[in-house]
C-alpha atoms as a PDB file:
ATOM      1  CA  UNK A   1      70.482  83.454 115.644  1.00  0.00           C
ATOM      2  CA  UNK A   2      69.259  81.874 118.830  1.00  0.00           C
ATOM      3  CA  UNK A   3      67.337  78.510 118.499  1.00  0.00           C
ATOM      4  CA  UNK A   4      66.840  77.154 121.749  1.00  0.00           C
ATOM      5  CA  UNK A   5      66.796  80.516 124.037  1.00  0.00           C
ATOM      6  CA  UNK A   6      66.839  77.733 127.448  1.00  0.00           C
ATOM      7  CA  UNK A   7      69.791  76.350 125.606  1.00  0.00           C
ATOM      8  CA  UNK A   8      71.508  79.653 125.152  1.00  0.00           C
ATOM      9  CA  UNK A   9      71.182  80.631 129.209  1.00  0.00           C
ATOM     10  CA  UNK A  10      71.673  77.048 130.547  1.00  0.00           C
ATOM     11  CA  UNK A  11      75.333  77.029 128.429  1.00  0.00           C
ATOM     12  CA  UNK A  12      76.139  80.782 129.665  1.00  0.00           C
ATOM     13  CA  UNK A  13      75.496  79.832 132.859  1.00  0.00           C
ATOM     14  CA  UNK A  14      77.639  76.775 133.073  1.00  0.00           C
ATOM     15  CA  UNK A  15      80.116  78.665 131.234  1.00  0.00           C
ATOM     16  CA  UNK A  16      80.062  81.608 133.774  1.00  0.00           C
ATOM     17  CA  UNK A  17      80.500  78.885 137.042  1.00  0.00           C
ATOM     18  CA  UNK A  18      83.066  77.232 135.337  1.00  0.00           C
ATOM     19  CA  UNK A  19      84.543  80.465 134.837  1.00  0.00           C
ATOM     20  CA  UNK A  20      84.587  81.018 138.675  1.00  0.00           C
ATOM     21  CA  UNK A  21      85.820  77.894 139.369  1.00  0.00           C
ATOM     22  CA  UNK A  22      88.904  78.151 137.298  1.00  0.00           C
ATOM     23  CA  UNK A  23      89.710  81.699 138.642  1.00  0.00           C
ATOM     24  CA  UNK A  24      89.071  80.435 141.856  1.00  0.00           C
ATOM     25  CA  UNK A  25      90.015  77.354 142.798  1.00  0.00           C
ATOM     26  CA  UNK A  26      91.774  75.288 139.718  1.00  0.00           C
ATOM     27  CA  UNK A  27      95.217  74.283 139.869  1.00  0.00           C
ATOM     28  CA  UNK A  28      96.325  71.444 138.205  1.00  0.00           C
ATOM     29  CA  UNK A  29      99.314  69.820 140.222  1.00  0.00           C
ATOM     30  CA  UNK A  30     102.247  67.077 139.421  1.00  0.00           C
ATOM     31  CA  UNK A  31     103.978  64.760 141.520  1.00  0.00           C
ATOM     32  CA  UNK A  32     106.094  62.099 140.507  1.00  0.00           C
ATOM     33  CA  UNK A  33     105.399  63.452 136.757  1.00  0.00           C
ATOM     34  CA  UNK A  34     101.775  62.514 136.890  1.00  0.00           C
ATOM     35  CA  UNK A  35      98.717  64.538 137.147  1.00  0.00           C
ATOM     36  CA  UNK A  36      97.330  63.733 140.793  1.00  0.00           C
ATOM     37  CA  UNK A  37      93.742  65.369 139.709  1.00  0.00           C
ATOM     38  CA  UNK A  38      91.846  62.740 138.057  1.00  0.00           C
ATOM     39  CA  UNK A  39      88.524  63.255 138.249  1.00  0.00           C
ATOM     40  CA  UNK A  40      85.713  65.471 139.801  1.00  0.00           C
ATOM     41  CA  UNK A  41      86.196  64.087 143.771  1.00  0.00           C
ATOM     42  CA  UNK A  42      89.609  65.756 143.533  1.00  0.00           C
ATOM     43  CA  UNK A  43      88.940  68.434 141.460  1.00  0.00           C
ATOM     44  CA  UNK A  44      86.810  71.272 143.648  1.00  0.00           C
ATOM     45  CA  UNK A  45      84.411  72.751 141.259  1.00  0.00           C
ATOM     46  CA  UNK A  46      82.075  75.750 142.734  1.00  0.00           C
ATOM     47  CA  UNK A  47      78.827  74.504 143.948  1.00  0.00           C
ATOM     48  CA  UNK A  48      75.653  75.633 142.952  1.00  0.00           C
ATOM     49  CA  UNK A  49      75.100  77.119 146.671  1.00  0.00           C
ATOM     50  CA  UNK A  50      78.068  79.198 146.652  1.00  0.00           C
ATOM     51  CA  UNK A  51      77.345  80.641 142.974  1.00  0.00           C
ATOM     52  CA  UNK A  52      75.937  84.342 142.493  1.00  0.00           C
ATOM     53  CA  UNK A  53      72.796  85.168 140.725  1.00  0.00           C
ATOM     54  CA  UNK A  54      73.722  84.993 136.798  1.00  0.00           C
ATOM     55  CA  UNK A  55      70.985  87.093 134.547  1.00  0.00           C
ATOM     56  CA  UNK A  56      71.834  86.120 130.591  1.00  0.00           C
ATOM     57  CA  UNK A  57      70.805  88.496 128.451  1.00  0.00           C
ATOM     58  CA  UNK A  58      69.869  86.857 124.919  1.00  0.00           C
ATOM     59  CA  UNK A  59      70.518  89.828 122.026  1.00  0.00           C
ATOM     60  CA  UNK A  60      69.115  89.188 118.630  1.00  0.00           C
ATOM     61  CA  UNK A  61      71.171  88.358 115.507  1.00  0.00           C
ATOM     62  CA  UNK A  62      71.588  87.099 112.310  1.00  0.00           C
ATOM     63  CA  UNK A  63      74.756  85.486 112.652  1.00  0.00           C
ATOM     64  CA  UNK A  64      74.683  81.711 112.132  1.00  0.00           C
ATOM     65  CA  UNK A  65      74.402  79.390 115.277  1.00  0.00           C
ATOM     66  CA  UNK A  66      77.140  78.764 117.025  1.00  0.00           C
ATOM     67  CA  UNK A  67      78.828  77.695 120.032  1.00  0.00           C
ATOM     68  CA  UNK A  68      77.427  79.912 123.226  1.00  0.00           C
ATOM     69  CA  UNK A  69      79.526  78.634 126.717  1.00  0.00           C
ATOM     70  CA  UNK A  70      82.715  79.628 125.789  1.00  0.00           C
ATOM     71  CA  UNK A  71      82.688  83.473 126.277  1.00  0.00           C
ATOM     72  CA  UNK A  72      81.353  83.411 129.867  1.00  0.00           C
ATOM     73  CA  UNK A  73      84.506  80.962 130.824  1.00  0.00           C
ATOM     74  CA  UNK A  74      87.157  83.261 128.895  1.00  0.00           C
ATOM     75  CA  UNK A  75      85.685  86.730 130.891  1.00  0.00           C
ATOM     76  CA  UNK A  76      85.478  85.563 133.985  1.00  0.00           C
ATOM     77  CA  UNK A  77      89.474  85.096 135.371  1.00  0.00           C
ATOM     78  CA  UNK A  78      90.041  88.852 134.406  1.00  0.00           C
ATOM     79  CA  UNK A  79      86.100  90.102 135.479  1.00  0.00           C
ATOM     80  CA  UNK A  80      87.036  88.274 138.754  1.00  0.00           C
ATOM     81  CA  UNK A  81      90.401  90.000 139.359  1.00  0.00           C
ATOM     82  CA  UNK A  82      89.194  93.439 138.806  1.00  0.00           C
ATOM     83  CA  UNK A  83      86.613  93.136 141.083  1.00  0.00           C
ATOM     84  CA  UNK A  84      88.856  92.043 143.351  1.00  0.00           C
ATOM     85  CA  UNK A  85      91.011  95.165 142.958  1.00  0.00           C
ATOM     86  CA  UNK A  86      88.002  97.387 142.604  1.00  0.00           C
ATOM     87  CA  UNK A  87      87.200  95.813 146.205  1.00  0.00           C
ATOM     88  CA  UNK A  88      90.367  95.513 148.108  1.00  0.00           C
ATOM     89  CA  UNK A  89      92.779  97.901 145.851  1.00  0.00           C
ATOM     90  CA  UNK A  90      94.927  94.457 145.377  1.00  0.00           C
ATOM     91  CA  UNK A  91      95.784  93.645 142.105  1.00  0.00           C
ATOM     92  CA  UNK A  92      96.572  89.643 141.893  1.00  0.00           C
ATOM     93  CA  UNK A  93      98.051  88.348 139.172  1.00  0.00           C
ATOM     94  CA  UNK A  94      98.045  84.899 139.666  1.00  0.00           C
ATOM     95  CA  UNK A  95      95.623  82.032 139.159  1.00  0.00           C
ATOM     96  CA  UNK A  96      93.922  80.356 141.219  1.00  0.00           C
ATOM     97  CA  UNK A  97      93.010  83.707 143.441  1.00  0.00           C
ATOM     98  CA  UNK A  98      91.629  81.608 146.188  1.00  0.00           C
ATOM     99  CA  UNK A  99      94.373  81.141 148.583  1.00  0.00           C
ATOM    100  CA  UNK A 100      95.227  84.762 147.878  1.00  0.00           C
ATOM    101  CA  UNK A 101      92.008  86.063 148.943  1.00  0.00           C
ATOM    102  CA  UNK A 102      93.202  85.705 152.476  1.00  0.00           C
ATOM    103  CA  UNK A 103      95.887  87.910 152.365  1.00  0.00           C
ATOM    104  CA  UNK A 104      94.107  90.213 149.842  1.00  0.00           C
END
Protein backbone atom coordinates (compact mmCIF):
# COMPACT_ATOMS: atom_id res chain seq x y z
CA UNK A 1 0.00 0.00 0.00
CA UNK A 2 1.53 3.22 -1.19
CA UNK A 3 0.73 6.42 0.88
CA UNK A 4 2.78 9.08 -0.30
CA UNK A 5 3.39 7.99 -4.17
CA UNK A 6 6.28 11.31 -4.24
CA UNK A 7 7.59 9.54 -1.21
CA UNK A 8 7.75 6.16 -2.81
CA UNK A 9 9.87 7.58 -6.13
CA UNK A 10 11.96 10.19 -4.20
CA UNK A 11 13.28 6.99 -1.78
CA UNK A 12 13.75 4.64 -5.02
CA UNK A 13 15.55 7.11 -6.50
CA UNK A 14 17.99 7.86 -3.77
CA UNK A 15 18.16 4.28 -3.26
CA UNK A 16 19.03 3.58 -6.98
CA UNK A 17 22.11 6.55 -6.89
CA UNK A 18 23.29 5.26 -3.86
CA UNK A 19 23.26 2.04 -5.46
CA UNK A 20 25.61 3.41 -8.22
CA UNK A 21 27.71 4.98 -6.01
CA UNK A 22 28.58 1.98 -3.99
CA UNK A 23 29.16 -0.19 -7.15
CA UNK A 24 31.06 2.49 -8.41
CA UNK A 25 33.10 4.32 -6.47
CA UNK A 26 32.91 3.16 -2.54
CA UNK A 27 35.76 1.76 -0.86
CA UNK A 28 36.19 2.15 2.56
CA UNK A 29 40.06 2.28 3.39
CA UNK A 30 42.35 1.88 6.76
CA UNK A 31 45.51 3.26 7.67
CA UNK A 32 47.05 3.21 10.86
CA UNK A 33 43.82 1.06 11.99
CA UNK A 34 41.49 3.95 11.50
CA UNK A 35 38.93 4.64 8.95
CA UNK A 36 40.45 7.68 6.86
CA UNK A 37 36.74 8.33 5.26
CA UNK A 38 34.94 10.44 7.62
CA UNK A 39 32.52 12.23 6.13
CA UNK A 40 30.92 13.24 2.71
CA UNK A 41 34.15 15.65 1.41
CA UNK A 42 36.08 12.37 1.37
CA UNK A 43 33.62 10.11 0.51
CA UNK A 44 32.78 10.59 -3.55
CA UNK A 45 29.14 10.02 -3.87
CA UNK A 46 27.66 10.20 -7.66
CA UNK A 47 26.37 13.55 -8.49
CA UNK A 48 23.14 14.32 -9.65
CA UNK A 49 24.76 15.40 -13.19
CA UNK A 50 26.41 12.23 -13.79
CA UNK A 51 23.18 10.07 -12.79
CA UNK A 52 20.94 8.33 -15.60
CA UNK A 53 17.32 8.92 -16.05
CA UNK A 54 15.53 6.67 -13.22
CA UNK A 55 11.58 5.98 -14.18
CA UNK A 56 9.90 4.27 -10.77
CA UNK A 57 7.21 2.40 -11.48
CA UNK A 58 4.66 2.42 -8.39
CA UNK A 59 2.57 -1.21 -8.56
CA UNK A 60 -0.48 -1.49 -6.42
CA UNK A 61 -0.77 -3.64 -3.27
CA UNK A 62 -2.21 -4.55 -0.25
CA UNK A 63 0.71 -5.30 1.66
CA UNK A 64 1.24 -3.06 4.70
CA UNK A 65 3.61 0.04 4.36
CA UNK A 66 6.87 -0.44 4.56
CA UNK A 67 10.29 0.58 3.98
CA UNK A 68 10.77 1.47 -0.02
CA UNK A 69 14.85 2.60 -0.62
CA UNK A 70 16.34 -0.42 0.19
CA UNK A 71 15.70 -2.66 -2.91
CA UNK A 72 17.04 -0.16 -5.49
CA UNK A 73 20.54 -0.08 -3.35
CA UNK A 74 20.69 -4.07 -3.03
CA UNK A 75 20.05 -4.49 -7.22
CA UNK A 76 22.16 -2.20 -8.35
CA UNK A 77 26.08 -3.72 -7.66
CA UNK A 78 24.96 -6.93 -9.62
CA UNK A 79 22.47 -4.82 -12.38
CA UNK A 80 25.69 -2.73 -12.80
CA UNK A 81 28.12 -5.63 -13.41
CA UNK A 82 26.05 -7.35 -15.93
CA UNK A 83 25.70 -4.53 -17.89
CA UNK A 84 29.05 -4.17 -17.83
CA UNK A 85 29.61 -7.68 -19.20
CA UNK A 86 26.65 -7.43 -21.50
CA UNK A 87 28.75 -4.28 -22.83
CA UNK A 88 32.35 -5.16 -22.83
CA UNK A 89 32.09 -9.21 -22.44
CA UNK A 90 34.19 -8.53 -19.00
CA UNK A 91 32.91 -10.03 -16.13
CA UNK A 92 34.32 -8.03 -12.86
CA UNK A 93 33.97 -9.35 -9.79
CA UNK A 94 35.12 -6.90 -7.59
CA UNK A 95 33.73 -3.80 -5.93
CA UNK A 96 34.21 -0.73 -6.50
CA UNK A 97 34.16 -1.32 -10.58
CA UNK A 98 35.41 2.14 -11.17
CA UNK A 99 39.06 1.84 -11.48
CA UNK A 100 38.35 -1.33 -13.42
CA UNK A 101 36.37 0.29 -15.99
CA UNK A 102 39.59 1.40 -17.56
CA UNK A 103 40.95 -1.72 -18.28
CA UNK A 104 37.47 -3.26 -18.93
Amino acid sequence: MVVNPNTVEAQVQGGIIFGITGALYSEITIKDGRVQQNNFTDYRMLRIDQTPPIDVHIVKSSEAPGGIGEPGTAALAPALTNAIFAATGKRLRQLPVGSQLQTA
